[in-house]
Each structure stands twice: as C-alpha cells, then as structure tokens.
Protein backbone atom coordinates (compact mmCIF):
# COMPACT_ATOMS: atom_id res chain seq x y z
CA UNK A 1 89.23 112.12 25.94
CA UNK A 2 91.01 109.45 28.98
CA UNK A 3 88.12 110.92 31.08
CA UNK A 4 85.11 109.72 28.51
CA UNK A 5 87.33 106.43 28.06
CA UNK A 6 86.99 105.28 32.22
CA UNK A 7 84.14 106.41 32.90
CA UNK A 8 81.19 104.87 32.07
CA UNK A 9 77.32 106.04 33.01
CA UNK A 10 75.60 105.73 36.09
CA UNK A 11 74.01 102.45 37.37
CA UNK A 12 76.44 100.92 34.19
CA UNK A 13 79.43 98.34 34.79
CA UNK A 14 81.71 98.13 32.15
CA UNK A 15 81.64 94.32 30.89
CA UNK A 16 85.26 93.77 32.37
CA UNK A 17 84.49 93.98 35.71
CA UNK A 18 81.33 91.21 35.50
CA UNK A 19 84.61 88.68 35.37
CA UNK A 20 86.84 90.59 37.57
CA UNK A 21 88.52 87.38 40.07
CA UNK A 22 88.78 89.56 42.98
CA UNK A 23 84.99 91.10 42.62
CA UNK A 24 84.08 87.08 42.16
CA UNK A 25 85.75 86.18 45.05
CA UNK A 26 84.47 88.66 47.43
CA UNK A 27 80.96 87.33 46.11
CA UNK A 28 81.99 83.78 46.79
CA UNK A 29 83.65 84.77 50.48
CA UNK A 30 79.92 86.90 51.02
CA UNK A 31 77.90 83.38 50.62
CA UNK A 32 79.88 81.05 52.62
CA UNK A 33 79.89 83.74 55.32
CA UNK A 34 75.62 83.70 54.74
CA UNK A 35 76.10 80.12 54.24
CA UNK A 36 77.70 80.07 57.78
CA UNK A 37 75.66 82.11 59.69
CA UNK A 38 72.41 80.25 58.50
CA UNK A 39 74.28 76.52 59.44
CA UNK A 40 76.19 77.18 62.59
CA UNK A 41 77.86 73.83 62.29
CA UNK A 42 78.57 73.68 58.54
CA UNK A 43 82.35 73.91 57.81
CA UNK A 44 82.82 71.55 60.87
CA UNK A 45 83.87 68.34 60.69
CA UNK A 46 84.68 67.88 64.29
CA UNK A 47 81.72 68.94 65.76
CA UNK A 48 79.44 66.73 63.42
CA UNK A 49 81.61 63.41 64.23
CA UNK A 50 80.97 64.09 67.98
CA UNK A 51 77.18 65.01 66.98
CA UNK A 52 76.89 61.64 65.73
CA UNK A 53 78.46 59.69 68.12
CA UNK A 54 76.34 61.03 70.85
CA UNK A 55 73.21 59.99 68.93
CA UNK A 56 74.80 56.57 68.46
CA UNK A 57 75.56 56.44 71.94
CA UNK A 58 71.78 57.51 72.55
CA UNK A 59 70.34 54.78 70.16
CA UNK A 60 72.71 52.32 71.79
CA UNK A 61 71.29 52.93 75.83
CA UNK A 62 67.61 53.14 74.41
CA UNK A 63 67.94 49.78 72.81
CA UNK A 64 69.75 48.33 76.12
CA UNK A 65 66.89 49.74 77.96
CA UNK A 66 64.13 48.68 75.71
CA UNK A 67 66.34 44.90 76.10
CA UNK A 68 66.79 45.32 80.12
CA UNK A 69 62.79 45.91 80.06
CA UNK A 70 61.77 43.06 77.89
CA UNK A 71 64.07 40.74 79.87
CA UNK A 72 62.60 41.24 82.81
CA UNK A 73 59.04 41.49 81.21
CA UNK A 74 59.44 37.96 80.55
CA UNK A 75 61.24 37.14 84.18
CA UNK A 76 57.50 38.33 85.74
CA UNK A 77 55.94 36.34 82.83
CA UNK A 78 58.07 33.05 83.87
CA UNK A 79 57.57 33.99 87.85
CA UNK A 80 53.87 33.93 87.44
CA UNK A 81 53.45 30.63 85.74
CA UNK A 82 55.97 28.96 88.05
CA UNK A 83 53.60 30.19 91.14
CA UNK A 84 50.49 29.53 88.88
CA UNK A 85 52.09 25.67 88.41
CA UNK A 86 52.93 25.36 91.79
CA UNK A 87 49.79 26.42 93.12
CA UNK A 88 48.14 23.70 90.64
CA UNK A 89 50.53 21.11 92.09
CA UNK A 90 49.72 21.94 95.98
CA UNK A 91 45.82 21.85 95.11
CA UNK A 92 46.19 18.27 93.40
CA UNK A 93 48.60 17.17 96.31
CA UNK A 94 45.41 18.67 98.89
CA UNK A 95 42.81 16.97 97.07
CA UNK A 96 44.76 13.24 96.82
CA UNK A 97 45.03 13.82 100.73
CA UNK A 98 41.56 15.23 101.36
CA UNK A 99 40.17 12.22 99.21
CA UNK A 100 42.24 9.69 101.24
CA UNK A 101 41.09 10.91 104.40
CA UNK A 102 37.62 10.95 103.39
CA UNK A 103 38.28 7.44 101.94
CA UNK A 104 39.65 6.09 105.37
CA UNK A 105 36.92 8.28 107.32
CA UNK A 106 34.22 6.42 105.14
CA UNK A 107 35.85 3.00 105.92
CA UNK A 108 35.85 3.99 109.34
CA UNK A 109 32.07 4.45 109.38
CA UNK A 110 31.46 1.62 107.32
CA UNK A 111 32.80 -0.67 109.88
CA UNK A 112 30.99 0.01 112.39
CA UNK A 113 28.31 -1.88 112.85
CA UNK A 114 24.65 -1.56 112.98
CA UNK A 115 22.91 -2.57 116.56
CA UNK A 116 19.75 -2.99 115.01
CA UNK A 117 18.54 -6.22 113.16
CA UNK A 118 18.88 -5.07 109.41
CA UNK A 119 20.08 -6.86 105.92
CA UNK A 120 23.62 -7.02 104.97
CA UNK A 121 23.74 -5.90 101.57
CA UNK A 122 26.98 -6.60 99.28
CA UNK A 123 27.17 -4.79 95.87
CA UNK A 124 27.96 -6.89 92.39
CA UNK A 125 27.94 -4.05 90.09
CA UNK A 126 29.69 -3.66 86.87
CA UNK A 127 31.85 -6.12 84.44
CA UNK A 128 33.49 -8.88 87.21
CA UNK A 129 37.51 -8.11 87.01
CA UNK A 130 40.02 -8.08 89.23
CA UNK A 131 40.44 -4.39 87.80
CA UNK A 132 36.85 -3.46 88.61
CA UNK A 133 35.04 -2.58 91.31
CA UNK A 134 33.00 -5.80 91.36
CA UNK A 135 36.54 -8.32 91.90
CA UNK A 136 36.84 -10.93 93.92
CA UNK A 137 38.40 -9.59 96.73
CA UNK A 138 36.22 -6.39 97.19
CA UNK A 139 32.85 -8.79 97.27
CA UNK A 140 34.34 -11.39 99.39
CA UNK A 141 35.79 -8.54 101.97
CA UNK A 142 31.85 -7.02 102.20
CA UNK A 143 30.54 -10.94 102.23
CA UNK A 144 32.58 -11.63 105.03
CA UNK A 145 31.93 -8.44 107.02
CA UNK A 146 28.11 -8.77 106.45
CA UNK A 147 28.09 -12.14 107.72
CA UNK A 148 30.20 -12.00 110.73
CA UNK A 149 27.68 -8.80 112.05
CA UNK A 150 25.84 -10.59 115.21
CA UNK A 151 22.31 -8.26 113.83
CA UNK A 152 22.32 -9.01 110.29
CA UNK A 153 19.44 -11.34 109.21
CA UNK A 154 20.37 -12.20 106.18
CA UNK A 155 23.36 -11.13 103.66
CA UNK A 156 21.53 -9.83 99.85
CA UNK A 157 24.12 -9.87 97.33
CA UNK A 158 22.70 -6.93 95.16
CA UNK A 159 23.77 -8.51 91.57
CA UNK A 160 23.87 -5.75 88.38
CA UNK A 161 26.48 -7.36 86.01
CA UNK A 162 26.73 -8.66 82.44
CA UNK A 163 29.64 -11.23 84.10
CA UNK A 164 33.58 -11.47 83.11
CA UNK A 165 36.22 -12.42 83.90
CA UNK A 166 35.91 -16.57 85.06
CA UNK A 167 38.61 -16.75 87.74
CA UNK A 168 36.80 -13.95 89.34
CA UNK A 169 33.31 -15.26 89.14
CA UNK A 170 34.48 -18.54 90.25
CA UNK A 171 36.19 -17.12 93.53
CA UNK A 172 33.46 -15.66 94.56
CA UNK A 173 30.81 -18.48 93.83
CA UNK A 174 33.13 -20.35 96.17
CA UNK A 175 33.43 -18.19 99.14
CA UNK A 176 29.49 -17.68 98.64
CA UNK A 177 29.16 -21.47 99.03
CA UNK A 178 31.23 -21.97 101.92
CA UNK A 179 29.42 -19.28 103.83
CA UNK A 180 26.11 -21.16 102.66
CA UNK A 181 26.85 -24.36 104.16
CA UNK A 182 28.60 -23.23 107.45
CA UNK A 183 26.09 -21.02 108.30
CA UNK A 184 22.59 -20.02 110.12
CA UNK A 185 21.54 -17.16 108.42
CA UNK A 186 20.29 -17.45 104.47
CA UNK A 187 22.48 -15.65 101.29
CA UNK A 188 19.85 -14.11 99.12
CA UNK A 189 20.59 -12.99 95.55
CA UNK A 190 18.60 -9.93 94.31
CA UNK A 191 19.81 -9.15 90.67
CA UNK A 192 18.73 -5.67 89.52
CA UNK A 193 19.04 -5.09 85.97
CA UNK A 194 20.98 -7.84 84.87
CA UNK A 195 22.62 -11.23 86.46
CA UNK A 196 24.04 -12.72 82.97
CA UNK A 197 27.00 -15.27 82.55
CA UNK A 198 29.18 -14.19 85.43
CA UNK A 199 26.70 -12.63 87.26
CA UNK A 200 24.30 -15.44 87.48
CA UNK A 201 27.27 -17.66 88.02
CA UNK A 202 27.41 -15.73 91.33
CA UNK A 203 24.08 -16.03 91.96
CA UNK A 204 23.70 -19.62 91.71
CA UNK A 205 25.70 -19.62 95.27
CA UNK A 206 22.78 -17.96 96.89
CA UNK A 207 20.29 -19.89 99.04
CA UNK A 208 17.67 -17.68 96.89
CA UNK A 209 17.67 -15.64 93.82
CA UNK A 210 15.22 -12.90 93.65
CA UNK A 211 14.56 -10.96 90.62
CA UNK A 212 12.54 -8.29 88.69
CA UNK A 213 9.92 -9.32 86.82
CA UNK A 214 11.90 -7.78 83.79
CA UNK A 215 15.23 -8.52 84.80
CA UNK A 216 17.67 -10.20 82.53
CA UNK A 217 18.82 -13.60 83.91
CA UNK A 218 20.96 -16.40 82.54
CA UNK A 219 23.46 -16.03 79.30
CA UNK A 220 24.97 -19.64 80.67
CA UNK A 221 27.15 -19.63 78.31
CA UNK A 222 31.47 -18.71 77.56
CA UNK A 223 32.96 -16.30 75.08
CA UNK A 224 36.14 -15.78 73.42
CA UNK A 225 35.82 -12.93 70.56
CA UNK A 226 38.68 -10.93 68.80
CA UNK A 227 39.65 -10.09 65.13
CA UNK A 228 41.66 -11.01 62.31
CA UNK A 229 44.07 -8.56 60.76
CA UNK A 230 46.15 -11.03 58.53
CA UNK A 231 44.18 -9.55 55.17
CA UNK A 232 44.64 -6.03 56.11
CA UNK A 233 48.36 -6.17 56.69
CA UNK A 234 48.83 -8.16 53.20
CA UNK A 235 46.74 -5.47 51.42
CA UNK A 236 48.98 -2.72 52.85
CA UNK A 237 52.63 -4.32 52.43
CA UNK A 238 52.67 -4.93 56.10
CA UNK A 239 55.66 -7.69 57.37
CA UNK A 240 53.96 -9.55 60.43
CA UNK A 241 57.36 -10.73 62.96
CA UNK A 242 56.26 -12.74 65.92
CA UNK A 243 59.29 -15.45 67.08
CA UNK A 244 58.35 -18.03 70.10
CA UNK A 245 59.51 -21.04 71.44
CA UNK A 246 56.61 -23.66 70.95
CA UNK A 247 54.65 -24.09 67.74
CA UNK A 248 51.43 -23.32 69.00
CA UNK A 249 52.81 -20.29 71.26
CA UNK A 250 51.48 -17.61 68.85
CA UNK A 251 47.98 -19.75 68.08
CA UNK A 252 45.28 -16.72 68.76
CA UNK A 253 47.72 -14.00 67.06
CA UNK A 254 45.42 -11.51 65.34
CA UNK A 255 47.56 -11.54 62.51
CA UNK A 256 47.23 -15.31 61.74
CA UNK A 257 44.39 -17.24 60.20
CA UNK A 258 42.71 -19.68 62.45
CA UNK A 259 43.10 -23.33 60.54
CA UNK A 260 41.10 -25.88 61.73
CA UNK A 261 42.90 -27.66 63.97
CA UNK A 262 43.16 -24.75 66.36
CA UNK A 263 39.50 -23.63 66.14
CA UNK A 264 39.08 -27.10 67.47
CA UNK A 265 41.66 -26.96 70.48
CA UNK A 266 40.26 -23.95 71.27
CA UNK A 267 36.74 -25.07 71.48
CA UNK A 268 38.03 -27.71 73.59
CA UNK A 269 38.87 -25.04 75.65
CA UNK A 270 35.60 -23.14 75.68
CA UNK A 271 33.81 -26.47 76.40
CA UNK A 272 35.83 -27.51 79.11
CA UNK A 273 35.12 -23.91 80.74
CA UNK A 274 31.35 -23.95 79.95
CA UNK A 275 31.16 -27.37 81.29
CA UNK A 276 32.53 -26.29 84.69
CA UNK A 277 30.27 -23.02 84.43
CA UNK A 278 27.12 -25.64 84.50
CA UNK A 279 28.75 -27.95 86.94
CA UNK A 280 28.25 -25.02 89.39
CA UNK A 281 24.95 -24.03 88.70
CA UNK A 282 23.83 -27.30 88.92
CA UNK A 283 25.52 -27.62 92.36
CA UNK A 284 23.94 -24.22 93.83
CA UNK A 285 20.60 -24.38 92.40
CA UNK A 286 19.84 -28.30 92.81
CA UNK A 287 16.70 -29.58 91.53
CA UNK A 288 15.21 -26.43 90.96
CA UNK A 289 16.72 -26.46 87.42
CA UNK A 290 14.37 -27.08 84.81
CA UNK A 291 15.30 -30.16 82.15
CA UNK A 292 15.48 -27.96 79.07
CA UNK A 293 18.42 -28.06 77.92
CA UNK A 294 18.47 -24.58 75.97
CA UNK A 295 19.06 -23.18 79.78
CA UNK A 296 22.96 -23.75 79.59
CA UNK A 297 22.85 -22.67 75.55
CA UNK A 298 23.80 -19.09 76.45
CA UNK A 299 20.15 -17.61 75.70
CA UNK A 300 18.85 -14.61 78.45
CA UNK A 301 15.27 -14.65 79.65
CA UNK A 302 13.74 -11.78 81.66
CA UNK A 303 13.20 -12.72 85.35
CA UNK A 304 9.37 -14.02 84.83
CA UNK A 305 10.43 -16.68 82.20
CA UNK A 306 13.74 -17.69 83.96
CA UNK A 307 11.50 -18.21 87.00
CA UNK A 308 9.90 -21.16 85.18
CA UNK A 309 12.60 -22.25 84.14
CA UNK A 310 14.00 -22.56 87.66
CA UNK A 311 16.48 -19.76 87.33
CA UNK A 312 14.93 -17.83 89.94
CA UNK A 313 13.19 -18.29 93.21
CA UNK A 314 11.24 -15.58 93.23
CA UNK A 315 9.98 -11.88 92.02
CA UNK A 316 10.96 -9.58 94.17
CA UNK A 317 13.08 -6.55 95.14
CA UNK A 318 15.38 -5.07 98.26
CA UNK A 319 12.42 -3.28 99.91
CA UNK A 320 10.34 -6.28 99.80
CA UNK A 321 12.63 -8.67 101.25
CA UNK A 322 13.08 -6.39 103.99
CA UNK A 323 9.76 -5.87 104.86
CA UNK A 324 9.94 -9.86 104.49
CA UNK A 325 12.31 -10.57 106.92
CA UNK A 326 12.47 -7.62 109.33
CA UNK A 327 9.01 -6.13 109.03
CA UNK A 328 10.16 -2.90 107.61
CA UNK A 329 12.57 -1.81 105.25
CA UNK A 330 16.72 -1.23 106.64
CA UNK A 331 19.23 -2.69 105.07
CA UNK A 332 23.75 -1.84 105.31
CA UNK A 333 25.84 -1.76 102.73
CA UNK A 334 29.18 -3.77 103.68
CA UNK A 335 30.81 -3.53 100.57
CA UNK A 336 34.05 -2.28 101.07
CA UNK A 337 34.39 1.73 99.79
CA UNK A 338 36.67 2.71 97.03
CA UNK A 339 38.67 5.29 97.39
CA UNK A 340 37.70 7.87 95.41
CA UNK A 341 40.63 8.56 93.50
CA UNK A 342 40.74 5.04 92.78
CA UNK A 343 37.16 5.58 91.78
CA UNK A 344 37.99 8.09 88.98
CA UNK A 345 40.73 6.37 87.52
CA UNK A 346 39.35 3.34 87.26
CA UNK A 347 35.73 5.27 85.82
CA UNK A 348 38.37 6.93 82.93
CA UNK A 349 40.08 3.92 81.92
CA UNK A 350 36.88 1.65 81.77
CA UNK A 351 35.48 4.63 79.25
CA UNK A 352 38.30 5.04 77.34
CA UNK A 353 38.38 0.77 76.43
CA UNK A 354 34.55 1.32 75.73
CA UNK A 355 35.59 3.93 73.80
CA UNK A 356 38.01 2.27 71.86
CA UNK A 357 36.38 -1.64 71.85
CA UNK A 358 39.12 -3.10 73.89
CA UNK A 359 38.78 -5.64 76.83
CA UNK A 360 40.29 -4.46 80.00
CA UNK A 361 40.39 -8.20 81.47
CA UNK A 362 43.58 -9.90 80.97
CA UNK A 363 41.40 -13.43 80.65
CA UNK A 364 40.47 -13.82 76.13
CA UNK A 365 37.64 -15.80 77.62
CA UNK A 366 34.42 -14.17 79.31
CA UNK A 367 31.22 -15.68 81.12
C-alpha cells in the first residue's frame, strides 16, 4: 500500500513536484549560468562602465582629430589666398613700374628731335579740360617743343574736339597767338572730324585752318545746361537744406526754380562769355570772316560751307600739307605722352560720366 502511494509511473511527475522551490530554483540557477556563458559580460557592471568609457574616450580623440584636420584644412586654405593676394599685389606693383618706365622711355624718345625737315604735329583730341588729355598745359608743352625744333617747317595743330571747358580753350588760343606773331615759321590748323566751340576757338589762332570737306566746323556759340529737381523732391516728401552766406550764393541749385531775375543775370553771363569767344575769332581770322551774322549764332557747317563762310582756309588734310610744304609726306608728333596708367584712368572715369550724363569739367559753362 505506502509503496503504490510514492511511486508514481514512469516518465510521470507527481503534480507536487512541478512547484517544488528547490527544483525551480535549480531551473532558474541553470539559465543564468546559459545566460552567462552566451553574454560573457552580463552580470558585470564594472566591466561595462569601463567598456563605455573607452568608447567615449574613442569618440572624444576622433572628433579632436577630425577638429585638428579641419583647422588646419582651412590654415592651407587661408595660406594660399594670402600668397594668391600677394602675388596679385607684386604683379600690379610690376606693371605701375613697367608702365612708368615705358612712359619715361617714350618721353625720352619723343624728345629727341628729328634732323630732317618734317611738320610738327600737336594733337587736340577729345573734350578740352584741364582733366583731359587735350588741357592746356599738355598742348602748350607739344606747341612749344614743335616750335623751338631748328627742322620743323611748320607746327599743324591736329584739332578733333567738340570744345569745353573756356579757361582752357582760351589759354591755349593765347599761347597759339603769341607763337604766331613772334615767329618765322606758319601754325596751321587741320581739324579732323570736328573743330566745334572750343575747338574752333583754338583754331582761330592758326595762321591757316585746313579742313575736310565734311568736317564739322564752327558751333560759335556758349552753353550752360543742367536740371531741375525742385518738383521731384516735393512729389516725394523730400526737405531741400542748403544755408549760405549771400542771397544769390545758392542761385543755379538744382533744387530751386530759376525766377526771372536770375535767368537774366545769368544770361548776362553767357553773353559776356560769348562776346569774348567772338572777340577772338575775329582777332585770329581777320577779314576773312564772312558778314553773316548767323556765323557767331552757334550753328555747325561741314568744312565746304564754313569755307565760304570764311571759317576755313582751305580743304585739305595732313598728307597733303606735307607733300605741300616738304615735297613728301613726314610729319612728328610733339605732343607730350601720357603715361599710360594715367591713360586708363582717365579713359574709365570719362566713360563712367558718359555713362551716367555728368560733366567732368568743374566750369557749368562750355564752348
């Protein structure tokens, strides 16, 4: 009986034991040990805090190196552009010096002078400023070299200008006129293109003007032109603050209307000027001048009409009047060279007041 009552059949656990603590505890102790020899590391706490401060660590001198690399990725970077800059700057500083001395080696050729009998040419070209090529003192420089050469037969001031500023024109239609009388050998004025207002004022110093058949000649005649802004500003809310000493200090401002009274002060002005401007050609051309009166109205003529009108001598160009007075044509330039730096800068800020309609001479009046 107590041996059929604890034992039970084969491959059969009594219920009991399913829920025996010590059996379950074995079974718990059998999967950590599985647990542990599949993780090697699990069940250490130690060993995973030092595992992950070594990556940190790791992370940390990768990132400094990635940051040591890009720091001096952008030293090279910096290095370059400071050689590429520098190089710019020592090219720039050659060329200004190679332009000078080719500047002062031109000059140097320029003055010497010509043993053969020849014309002395002196180029007009351009808008007369004292901030252009065709100023005073560059034309009376070339004037005064082409005259003083012992083999030149006669000095050609080669005229290609719309005119300018007054002061300029003037200065050299009096150094022209001194040279004239003093002299023994003839000033000859050949205008190209055009020999208007200040041009022609130059001309009228010559012994002779010579011209194209369709060259523009004359435009006897001063200018003042501008604009009037004092609408604009109103229409836009615009405060206009000008403060002078003198009432009339602030008459041509852009930003006031012109009344009447100084529209007529300032014609005064423009008449005085133009009167002086026909003063001159009178003096240099003499009774060649026609009568009509419409020559001194500011009207152009090409050079056929203005040479019956007395304007002109005669039709003719550079290669003809050499072959006139030499035989054959050879002719010098004497007009002092620019340098060519000078050249550019000048060239660029002459475009950009084209560009942008402004006058570049400091005079508001123009022949």
């Amino acid at each position: 009986m107590s041996d059929e009552t604890t034992k039970t059949p084969t491959g059969d656990e009594p219920e009991a034991n399913k829920h025996d603590p010590w059996t379950q505890n074995a079974s718990v102790a059998s999967d950590k040990a599985k647990q542990e020899q599949a993780s090697p590391t699990a069940g250490k706490p130690d060993d995973d805090a030092a595992t992950l401060i070594e990556r940190q660590r790791l992370a940390q001198m990768e990132m400094m190196d990635r940051w040591i690399g890009g720091v001096l990725t952008e030293q090279r970077r910096s290095r370059r552009w400071k050689l590429f800059f520098r190089f710019v700057l020592v090219a720039i500083v050659l060329g200004m010096l190679s332009l000078s001395a080719y500047s002062v080696y031109q000059a140097g050729v320029g003055s010497a002078m010509p043993t053969q009998p020849h014309l002395g040419v002196v180029e007009v070209t351009g808008v007369i400023s004292s901030d252009s090529p065709a100023n005073a003192e560059r034309v009376i420089r070339g004037l005064n070299r082409a005259w003083s050469s012992g083999d030149t037969q006669a000095v050609v001031v080669h005229i290609n200008s719309p005119g300018g500023s007054p002061v300029q024109s003037q200065r050299i239609f009096a150094e022209m006129m001194r040279l004239r009388e003093s002299g023994d050998k003839p000033i000859i004025a050949l205008v190209e293109d055009i020999g208007a207002s200040g041009g022609y004022y130059i001309a009228a110093a010559a012994d002779e003007i010579a011209a194209s058949p369709v060259s523009l000649v004359g435009s006897i005649g001063v200018i003042y032109s501008g604009f009037g802004f004092n609408e604009a500003i109103d229409s836009i809310g615009i405060e206009r603050r000008v403060v002078t000493a003198g009432e009339n200090k602030a008459f041509l401002d852009p930003f006031k209307p012109l009344d009447d009274e100084t529209v007529a002060f300032w014609q005064t002005v423009l008449d005085s000027t133009h009167q002086q401007f026909i003063d001159d050609v009178r003096a240099g051309r003499g009774e060649r001048l026609s009568d009509e009166e419409e020559i001194f109205s500011g009207l152009i003529w090409n050079g056929e009409q203005a040479m019956e009108l007395g304007l002109v001598d005669r039709l003719d160009s550079l290669e003809s009047l050499s072959r006139d007075y030499l035989g054959e044509v050879r002719w010098e330039n004497y007009t002092p060279s620019l340098d060519p730096f000078d050249r550019l800068t000048r060239r660029f800020t002459q475009t950009a007041a084209q560009v942008l309609g402004i006058s570049t001479s400091p005079s508001p009046i123009a022949y």
